[in-house]
C-alpha atoms as a PDB file:
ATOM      1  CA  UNK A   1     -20.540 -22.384  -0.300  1.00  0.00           C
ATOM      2  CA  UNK A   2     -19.265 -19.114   1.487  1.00  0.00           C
ATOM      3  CA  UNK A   3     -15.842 -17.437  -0.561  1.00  0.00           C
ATOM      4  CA  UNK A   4     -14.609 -13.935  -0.301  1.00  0.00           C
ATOM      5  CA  UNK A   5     -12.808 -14.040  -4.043  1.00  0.00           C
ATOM      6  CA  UNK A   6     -11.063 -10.722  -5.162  1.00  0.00           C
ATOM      7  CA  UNK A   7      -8.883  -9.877  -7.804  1.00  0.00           C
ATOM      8  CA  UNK A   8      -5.328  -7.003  -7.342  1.00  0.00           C
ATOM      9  CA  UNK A   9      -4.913  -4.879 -10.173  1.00  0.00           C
ATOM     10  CA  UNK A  10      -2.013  -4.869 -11.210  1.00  0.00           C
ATOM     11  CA  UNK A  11       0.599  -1.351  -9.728  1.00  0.00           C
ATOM     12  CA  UNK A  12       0.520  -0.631 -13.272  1.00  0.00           C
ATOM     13  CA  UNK A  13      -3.165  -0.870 -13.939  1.00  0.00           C
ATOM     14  CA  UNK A  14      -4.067   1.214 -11.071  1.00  0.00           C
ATOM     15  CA  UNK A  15      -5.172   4.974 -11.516  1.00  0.00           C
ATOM     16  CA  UNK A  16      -2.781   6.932  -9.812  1.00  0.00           C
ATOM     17  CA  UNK A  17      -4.467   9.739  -7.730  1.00  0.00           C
ATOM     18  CA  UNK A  18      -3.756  13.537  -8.280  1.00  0.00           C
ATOM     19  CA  UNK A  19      -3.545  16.260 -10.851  1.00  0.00           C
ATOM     20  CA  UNK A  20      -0.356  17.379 -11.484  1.00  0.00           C
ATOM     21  CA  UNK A  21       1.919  15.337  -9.232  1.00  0.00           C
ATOM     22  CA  UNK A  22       0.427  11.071  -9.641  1.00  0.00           C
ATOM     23  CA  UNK A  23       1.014   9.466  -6.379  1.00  0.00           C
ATOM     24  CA  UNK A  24       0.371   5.678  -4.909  1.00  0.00           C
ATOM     25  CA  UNK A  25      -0.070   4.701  -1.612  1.00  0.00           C
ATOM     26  CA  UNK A  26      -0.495   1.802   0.327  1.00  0.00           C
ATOM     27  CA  UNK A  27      -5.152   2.239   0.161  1.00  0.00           C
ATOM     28  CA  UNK A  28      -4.624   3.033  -3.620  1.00  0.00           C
ATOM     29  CA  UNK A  29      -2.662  -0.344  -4.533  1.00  0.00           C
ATOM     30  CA  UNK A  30      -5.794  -2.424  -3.103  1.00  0.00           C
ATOM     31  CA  UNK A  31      -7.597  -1.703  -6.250  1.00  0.00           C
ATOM     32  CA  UNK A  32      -9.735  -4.753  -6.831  1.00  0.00           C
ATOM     33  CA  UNK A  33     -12.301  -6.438  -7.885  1.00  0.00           C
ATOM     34  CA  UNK A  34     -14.733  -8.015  -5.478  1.00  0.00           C
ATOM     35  CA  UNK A  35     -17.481 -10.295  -4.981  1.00  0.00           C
ATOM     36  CA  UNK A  36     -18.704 -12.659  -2.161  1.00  0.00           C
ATOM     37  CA  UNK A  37     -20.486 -15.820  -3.267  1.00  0.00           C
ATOM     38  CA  UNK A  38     -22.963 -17.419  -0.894  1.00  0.00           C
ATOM     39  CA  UNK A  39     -24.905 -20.125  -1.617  1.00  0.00           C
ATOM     40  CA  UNK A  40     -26.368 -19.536  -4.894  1.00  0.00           C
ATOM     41  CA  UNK A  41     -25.948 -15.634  -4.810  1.00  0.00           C
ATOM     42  CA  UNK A  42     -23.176 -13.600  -5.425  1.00  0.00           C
ATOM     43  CA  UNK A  43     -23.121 -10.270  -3.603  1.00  0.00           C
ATOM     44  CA  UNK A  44     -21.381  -7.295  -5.364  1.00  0.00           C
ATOM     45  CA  UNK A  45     -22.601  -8.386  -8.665  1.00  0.00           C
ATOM     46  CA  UNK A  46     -23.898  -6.363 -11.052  1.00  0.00           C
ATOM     47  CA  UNK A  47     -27.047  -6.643 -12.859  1.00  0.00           C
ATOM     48  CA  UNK A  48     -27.127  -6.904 -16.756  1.00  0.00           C
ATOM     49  CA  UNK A  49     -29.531  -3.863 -16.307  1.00  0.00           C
ATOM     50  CA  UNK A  50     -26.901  -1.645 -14.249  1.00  0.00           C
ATOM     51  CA  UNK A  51     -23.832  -3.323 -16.926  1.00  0.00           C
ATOM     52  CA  UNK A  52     -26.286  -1.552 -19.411  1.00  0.00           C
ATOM     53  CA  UNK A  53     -27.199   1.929 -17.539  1.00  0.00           C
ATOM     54  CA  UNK A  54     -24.332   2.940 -16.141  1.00  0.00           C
ATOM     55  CA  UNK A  55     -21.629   1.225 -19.406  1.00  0.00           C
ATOM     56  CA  UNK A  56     -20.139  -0.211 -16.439  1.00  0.00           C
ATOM     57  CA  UNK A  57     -17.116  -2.349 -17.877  1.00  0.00           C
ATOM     58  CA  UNK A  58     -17.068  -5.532 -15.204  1.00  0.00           C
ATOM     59  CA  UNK A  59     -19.781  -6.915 -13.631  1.00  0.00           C
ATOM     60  CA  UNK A  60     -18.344  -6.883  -9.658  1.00  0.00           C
ATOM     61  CA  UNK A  61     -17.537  -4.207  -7.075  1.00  0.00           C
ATOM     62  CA  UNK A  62     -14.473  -2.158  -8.227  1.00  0.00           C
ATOM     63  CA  UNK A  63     -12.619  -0.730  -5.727  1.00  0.00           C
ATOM     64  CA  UNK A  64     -10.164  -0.006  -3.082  1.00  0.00           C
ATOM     65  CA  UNK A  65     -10.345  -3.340  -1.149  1.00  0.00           C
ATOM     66  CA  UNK A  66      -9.168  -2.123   1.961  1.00  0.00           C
ATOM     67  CA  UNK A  67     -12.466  -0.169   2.371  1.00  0.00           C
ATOM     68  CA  UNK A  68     -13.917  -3.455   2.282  1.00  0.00           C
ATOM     69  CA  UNK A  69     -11.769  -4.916   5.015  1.00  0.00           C
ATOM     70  CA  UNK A  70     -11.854  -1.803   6.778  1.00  0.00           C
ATOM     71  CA  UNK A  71     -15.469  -2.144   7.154  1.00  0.00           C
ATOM     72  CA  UNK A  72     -15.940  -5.679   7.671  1.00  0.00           C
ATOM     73  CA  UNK A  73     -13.176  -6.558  10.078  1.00  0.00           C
ATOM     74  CA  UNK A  74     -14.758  -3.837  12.626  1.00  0.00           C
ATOM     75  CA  UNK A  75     -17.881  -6.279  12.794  1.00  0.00           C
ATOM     76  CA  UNK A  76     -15.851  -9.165  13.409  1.00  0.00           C
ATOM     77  CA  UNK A  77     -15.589  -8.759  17.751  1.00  0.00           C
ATOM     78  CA  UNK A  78     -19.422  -8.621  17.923  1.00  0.00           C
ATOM     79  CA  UNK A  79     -19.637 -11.512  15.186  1.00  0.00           C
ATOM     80  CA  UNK A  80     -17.952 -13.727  17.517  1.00  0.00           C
ATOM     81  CA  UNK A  81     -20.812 -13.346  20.173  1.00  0.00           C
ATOM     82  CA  UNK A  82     -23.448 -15.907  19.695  1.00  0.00           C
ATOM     83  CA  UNK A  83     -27.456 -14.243  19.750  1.00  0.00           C
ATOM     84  CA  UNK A  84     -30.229 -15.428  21.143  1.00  0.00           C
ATOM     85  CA  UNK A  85     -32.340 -17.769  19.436  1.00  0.00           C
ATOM     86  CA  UNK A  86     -34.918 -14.833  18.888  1.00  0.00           C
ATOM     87  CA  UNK A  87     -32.985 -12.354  17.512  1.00  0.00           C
ATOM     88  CA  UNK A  88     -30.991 -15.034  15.343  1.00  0.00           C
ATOM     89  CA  UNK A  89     -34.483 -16.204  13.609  1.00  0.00           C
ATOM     90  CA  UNK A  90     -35.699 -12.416  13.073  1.00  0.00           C
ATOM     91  CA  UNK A  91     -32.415 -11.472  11.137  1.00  0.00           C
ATOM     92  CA  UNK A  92     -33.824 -11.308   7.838  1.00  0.00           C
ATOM     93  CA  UNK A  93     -36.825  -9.149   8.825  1.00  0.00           C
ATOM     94  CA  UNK A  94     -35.559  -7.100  11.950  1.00  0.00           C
ATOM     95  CA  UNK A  95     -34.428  -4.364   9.104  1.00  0.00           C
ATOM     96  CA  UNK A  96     -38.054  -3.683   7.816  1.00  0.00           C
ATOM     97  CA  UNK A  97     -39.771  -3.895  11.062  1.00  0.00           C
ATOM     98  CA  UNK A  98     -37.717  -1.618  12.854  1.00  0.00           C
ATOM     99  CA  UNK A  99     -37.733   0.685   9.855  1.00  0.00           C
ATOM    100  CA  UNK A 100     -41.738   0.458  10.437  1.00  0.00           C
ATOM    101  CA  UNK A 101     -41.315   0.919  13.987  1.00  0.00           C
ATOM    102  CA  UNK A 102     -39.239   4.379  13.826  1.00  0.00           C
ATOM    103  CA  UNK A 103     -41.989   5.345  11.309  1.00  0.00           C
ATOM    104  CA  UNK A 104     -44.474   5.054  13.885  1.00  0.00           C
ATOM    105  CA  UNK A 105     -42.463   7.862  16.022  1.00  0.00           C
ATOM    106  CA  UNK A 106     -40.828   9.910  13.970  1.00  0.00           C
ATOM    107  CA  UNK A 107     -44.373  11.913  13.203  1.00  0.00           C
ATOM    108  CA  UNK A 108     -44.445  12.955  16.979  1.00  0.00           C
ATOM    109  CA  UNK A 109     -43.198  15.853  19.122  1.00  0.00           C
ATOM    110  CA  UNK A 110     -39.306  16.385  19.024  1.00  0.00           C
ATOM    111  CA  UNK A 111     -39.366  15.381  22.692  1.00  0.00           C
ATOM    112  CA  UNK A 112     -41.533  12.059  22.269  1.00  0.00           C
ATOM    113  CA  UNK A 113     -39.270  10.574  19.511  1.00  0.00           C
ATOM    114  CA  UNK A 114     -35.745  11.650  21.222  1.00  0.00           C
ATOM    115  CA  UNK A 115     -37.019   9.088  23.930  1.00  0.00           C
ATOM    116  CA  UNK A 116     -38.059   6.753  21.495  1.00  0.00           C
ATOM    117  CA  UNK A 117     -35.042   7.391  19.639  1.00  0.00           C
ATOM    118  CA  UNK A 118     -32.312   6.721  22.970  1.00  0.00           C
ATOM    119  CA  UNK A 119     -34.576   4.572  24.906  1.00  0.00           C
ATOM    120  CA  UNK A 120     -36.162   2.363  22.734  1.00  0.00           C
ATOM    121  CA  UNK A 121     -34.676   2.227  18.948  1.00  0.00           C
ATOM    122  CA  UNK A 122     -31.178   2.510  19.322  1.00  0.00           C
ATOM    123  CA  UNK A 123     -31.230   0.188  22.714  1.00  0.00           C
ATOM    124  CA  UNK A 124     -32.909  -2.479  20.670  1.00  0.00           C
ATOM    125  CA  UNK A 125     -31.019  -1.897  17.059  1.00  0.00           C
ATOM    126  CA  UNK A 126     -27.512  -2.072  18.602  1.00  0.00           C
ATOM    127  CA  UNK A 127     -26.922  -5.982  18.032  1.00  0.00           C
ATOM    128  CA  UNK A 128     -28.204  -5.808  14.324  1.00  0.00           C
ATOM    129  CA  UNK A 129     -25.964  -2.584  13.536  1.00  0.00           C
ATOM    130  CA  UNK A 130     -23.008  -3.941  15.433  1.00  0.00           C
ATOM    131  CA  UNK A 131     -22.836  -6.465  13.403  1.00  0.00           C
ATOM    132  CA  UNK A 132     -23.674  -4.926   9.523  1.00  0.00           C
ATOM    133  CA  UNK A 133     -21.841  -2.797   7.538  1.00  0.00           C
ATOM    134  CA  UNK A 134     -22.862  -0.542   4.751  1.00  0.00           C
ATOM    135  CA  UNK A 135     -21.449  -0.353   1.275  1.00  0.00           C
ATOM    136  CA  UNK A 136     -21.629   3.407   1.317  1.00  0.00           C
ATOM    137  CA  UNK A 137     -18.881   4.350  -1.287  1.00  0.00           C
ATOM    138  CA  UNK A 138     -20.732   2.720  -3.773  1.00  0.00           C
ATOM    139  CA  UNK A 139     -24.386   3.142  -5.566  1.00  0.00           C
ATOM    140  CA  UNK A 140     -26.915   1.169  -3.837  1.00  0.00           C
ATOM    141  CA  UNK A 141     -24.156  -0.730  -2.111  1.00  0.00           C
ATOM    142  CA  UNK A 142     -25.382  -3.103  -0.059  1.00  0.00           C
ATOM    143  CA  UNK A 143     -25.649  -3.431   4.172  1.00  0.00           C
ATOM    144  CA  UNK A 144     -24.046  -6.856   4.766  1.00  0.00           C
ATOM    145  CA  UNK A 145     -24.304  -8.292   8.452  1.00  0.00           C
ATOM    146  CA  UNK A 146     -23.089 -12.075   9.617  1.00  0.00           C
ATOM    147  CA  UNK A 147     -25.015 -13.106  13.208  1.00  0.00           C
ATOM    148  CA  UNK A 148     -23.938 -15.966  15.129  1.00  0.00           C
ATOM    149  CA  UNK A 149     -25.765 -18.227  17.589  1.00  0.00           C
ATOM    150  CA  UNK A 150     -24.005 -21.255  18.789  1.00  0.00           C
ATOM    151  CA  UNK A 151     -22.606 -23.224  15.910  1.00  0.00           C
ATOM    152  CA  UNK A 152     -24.136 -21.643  13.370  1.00  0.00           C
ATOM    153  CA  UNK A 153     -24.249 -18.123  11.460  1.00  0.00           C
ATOM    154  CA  UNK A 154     -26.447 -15.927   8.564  1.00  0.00           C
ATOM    155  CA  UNK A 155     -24.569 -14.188   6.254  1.00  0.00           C
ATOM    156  CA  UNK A 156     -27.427 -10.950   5.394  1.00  0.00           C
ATOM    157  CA  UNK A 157     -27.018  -8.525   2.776  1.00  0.00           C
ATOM    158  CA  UNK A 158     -29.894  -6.185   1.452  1.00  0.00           C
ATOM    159  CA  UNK A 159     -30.107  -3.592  -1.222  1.00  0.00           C
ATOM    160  CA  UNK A 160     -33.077  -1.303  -2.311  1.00  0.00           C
ATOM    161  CA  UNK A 161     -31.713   0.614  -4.661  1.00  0.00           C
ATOM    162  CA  UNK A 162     -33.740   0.787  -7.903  1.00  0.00           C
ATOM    163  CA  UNK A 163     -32.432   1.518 -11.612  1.00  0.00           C
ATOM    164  CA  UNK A 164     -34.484   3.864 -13.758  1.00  0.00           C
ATOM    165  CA  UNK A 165     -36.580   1.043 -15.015  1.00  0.00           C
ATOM    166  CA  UNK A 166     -37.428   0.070 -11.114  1.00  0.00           C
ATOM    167  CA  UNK A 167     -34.731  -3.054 -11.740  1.00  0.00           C
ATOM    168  CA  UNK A 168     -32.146  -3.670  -8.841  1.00  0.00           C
ATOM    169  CA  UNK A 169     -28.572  -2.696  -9.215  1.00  0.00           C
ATOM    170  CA  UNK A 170     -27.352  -6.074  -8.053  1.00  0.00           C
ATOM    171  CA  UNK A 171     -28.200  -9.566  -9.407  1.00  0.00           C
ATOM    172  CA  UNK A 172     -28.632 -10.424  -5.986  1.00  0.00           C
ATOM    173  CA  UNK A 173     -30.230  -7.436  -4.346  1.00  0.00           C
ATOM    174  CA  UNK A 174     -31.140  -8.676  -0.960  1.00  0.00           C
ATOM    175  CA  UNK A 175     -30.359 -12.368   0.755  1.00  0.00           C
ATOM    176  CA  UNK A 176     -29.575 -14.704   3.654  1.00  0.00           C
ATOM    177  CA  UNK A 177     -27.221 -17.833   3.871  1.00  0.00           C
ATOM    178  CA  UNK A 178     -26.976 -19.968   6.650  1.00  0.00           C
ATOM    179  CA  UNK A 179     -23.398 -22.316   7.161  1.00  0.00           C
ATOM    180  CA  UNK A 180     -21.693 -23.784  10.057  1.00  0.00           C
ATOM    181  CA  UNK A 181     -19.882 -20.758  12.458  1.00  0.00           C
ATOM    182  CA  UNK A 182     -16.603 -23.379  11.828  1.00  0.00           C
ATOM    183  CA  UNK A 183     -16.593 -22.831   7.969  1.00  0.00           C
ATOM    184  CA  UNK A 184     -17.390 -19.138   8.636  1.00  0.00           C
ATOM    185  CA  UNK A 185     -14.209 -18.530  10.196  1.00  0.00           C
ATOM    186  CA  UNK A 186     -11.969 -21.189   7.975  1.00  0.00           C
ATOM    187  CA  UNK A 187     -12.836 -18.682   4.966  1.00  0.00           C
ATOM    188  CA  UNK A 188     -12.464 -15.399   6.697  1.00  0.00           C
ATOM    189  CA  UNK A 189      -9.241 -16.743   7.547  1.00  0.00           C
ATOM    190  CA  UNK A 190      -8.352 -17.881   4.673  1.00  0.00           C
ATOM    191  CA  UNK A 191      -9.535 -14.451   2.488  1.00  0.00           C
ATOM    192  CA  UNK A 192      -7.519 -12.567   5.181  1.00  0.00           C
ATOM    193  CA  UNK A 193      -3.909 -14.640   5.042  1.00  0.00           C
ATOM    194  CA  UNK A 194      -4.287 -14.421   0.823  1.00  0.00           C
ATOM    195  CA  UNK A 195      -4.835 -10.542   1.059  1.00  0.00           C
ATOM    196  CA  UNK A 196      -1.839 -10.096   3.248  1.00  0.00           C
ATOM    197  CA  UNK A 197       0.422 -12.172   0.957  1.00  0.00           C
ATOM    198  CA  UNK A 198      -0.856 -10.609  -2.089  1.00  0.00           C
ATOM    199  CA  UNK A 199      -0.206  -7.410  -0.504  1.00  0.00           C
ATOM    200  CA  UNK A 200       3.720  -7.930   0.411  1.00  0.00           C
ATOM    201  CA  UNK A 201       4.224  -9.139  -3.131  1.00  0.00           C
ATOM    202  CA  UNK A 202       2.271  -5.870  -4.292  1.00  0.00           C
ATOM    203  CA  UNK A 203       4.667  -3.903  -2.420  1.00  0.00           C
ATOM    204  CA  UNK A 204       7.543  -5.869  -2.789  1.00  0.00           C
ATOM    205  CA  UNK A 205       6.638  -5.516  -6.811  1.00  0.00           C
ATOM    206  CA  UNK A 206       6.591  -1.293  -6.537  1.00  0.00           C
ATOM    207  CA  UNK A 207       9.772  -1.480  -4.029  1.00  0.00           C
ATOM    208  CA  UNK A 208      11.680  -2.978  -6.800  1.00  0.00           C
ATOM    209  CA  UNK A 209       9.890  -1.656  -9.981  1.00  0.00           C
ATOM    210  CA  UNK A 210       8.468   1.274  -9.017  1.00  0.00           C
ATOM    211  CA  UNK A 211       5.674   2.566 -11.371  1.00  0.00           C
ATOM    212  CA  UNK A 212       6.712   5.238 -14.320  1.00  0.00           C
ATOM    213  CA  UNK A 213       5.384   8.052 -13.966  1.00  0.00           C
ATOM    214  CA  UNK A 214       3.856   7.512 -10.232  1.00  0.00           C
ATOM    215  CA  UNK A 215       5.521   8.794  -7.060  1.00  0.00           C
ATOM    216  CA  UNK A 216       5.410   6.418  -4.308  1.00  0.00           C
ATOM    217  CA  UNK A 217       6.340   6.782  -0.694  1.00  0.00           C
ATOM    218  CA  UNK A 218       8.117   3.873  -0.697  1.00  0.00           C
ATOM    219  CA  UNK A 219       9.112   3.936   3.036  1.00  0.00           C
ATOM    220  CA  UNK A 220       5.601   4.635   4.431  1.00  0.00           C
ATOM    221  CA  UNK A 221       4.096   1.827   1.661  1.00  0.00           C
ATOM    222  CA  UNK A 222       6.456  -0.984   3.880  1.00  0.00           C
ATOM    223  CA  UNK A 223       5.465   0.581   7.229  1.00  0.00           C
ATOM    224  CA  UNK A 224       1.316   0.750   6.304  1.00  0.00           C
ATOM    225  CA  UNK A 225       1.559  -2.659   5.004  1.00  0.00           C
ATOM    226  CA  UNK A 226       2.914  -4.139   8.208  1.00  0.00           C
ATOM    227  CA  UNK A 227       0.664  -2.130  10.128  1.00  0.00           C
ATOM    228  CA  UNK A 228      -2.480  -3.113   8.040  1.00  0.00           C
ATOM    229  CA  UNK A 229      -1.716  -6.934   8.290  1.00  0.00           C
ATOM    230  CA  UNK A 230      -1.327  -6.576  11.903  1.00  0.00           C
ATOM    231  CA  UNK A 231      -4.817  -4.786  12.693  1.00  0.00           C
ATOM    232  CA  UNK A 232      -6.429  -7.088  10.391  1.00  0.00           C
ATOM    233  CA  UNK A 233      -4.826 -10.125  11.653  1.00  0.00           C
ATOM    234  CA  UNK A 234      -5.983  -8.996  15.509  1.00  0.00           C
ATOM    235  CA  UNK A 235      -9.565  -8.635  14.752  1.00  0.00           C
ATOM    236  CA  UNK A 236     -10.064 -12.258  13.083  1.00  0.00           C
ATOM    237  CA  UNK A 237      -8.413 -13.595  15.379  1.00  0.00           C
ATOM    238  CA  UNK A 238     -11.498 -12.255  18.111  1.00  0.00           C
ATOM    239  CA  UNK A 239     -13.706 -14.831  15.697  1.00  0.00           C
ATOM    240  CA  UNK A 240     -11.378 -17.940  17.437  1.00  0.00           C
ATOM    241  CA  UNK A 241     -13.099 -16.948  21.067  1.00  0.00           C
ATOM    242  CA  UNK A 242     -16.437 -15.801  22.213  1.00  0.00           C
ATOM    243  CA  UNK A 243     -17.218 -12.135  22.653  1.00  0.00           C
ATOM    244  CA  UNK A 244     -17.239 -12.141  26.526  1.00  0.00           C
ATOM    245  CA  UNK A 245     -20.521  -9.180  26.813  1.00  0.00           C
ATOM    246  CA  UNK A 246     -22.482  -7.823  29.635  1.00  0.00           C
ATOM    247  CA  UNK A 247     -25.233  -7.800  26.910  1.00  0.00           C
ATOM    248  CA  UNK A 248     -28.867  -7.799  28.733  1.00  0.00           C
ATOM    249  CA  UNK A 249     -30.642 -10.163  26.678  1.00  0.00           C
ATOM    250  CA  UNK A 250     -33.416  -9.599  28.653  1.00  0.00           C
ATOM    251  CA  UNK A 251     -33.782  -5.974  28.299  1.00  0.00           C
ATOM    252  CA  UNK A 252     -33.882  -6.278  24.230  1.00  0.00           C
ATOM    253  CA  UNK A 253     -35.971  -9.200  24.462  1.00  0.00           C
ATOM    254  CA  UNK A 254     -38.720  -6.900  26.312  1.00  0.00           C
ATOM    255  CA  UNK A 255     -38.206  -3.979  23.685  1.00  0.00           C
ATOM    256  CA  UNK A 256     -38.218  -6.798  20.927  1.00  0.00           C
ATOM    257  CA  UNK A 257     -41.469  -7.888  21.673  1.00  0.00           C
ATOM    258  CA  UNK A 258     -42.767  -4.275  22.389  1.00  0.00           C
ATOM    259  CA  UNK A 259     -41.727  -3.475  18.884  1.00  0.00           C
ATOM    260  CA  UNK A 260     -43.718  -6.550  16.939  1.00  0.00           C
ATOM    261  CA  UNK A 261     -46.397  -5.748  19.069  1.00  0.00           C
ATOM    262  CA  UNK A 262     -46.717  -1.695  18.280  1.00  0.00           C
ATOM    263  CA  UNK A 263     -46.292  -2.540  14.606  1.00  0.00           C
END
């Protein structure tokens, strides 16, 4: 089982941002709560350990969820591009050896690693990073990366972040579930059409309500609503079609297997 579940605060729930004067915009009202189940693991969920350290109050990501779909919808065109059989069976280790790799160079002269750095390591990482995303605005947020090939895709997501105690932050710190490319894009479409309706009743609810207390822009909230739906909507719909690429396979097959072999 692959589901993107999320939960709107409510306008009224929501911290309002500012000192003196509160305001609300359109980011702002996608305060939610988020977590991804796959499989048997939930990503975004807490550990008891972090609930503990940190008093946090809910166990799942808390945030604005547009940075979420911000960040995942940009992998989306390269998702839609079906890898090699290769690179699709070295997704959950091509992180750590390519970490060891650029360990190997980064010790030599300035010169030496530049080239290993433009001609070798970024070359070679480009399909893995095209198609991750990083959980940078939170603690230890996880990277998160979905790789197709043919009718099948991984869903990847890896965390090191440790706790005082050496614990993870997450219950489900690192991971990889495998599902049918078919149900992949049934859910992301699905997750995608809910957000946008919960959205236009969101605004619809602070067009006619407002929220005491809060200014809101209520012109530009319409305007960035419509706009966000119609990015969003765009970049799923590049999951429908393959990714037509002038990718050379070939090229990162030969770096590929002059990585494993210098490591």
């Amino acid at each position: 089982m692959f589901r993107i579940n999320y939960q709107l605060k409510k306008p009224e729930e929501i911290e309002p941002w500012g000192e003196t004067e509160k305001v609300l915009h359109w980011f702002g009202l996608t305060d939610s709560l988020l977590w991804i189940n796959a499989g048997d693991s939930v990503i975004y969920e807490y550990s008891e350990e972090a609930v503990k350290e940190f008093g946090i109050p809910i166990k799942y990501n808390d945030y604005q969820l547009s940075r979420f779909l911000e960040d995942f919808s940009d992998i989306l065109p390269y998702v839609s591009e079906s890898l090699p059989e290769f690179l699709y069976d070295s997704v959950e280790n091509f992180s750590k050896n390519i970490r060891q790799w650029n360990l190997q160079y980064i010790e030599k002269s300035d010169e030496e690693y530049d080239h290993f750095f433009d001609a070798l390591y970024e070359p070679l990482g480009r399909w893995f990073y095209d198609r991750t995303f990083d959980s940078g605005h939170l603690v230890g947020g996880p990277r998160i990366g979905c790789f197709r090939c043919g009718d099948n895709i991984k869903i990847y997501w890896e965390s090191g972040y440790s706790l005082k105690d050496g614990s993870s932050i997450w219950k489900n710190p690192k991971g990889l579930y495998e599902m049918k490319y078919a149900d992949f894009v049934s859910e992301v479409s699905r997750f995608f059409k809910s957000f946008a309706y919960d959205m236009d009743k969101q605004t619809a609810d602070v067009q006619k309500n407002g929220i005491k207390g809060v200014f809101v822009d209520i012109d530009s909230l319409s305007k960035e609503n419509e706009l966000r739906k119609k990015i969003f909507s765009e970049k799923v719909r590049t999951l429908y079609s393959e990714k037509e690429t002038n990718t050379d396979w070939l090229q990162i097959r030969r770096l590929y297997d002059k990585m494993l072999m210098e490591i």
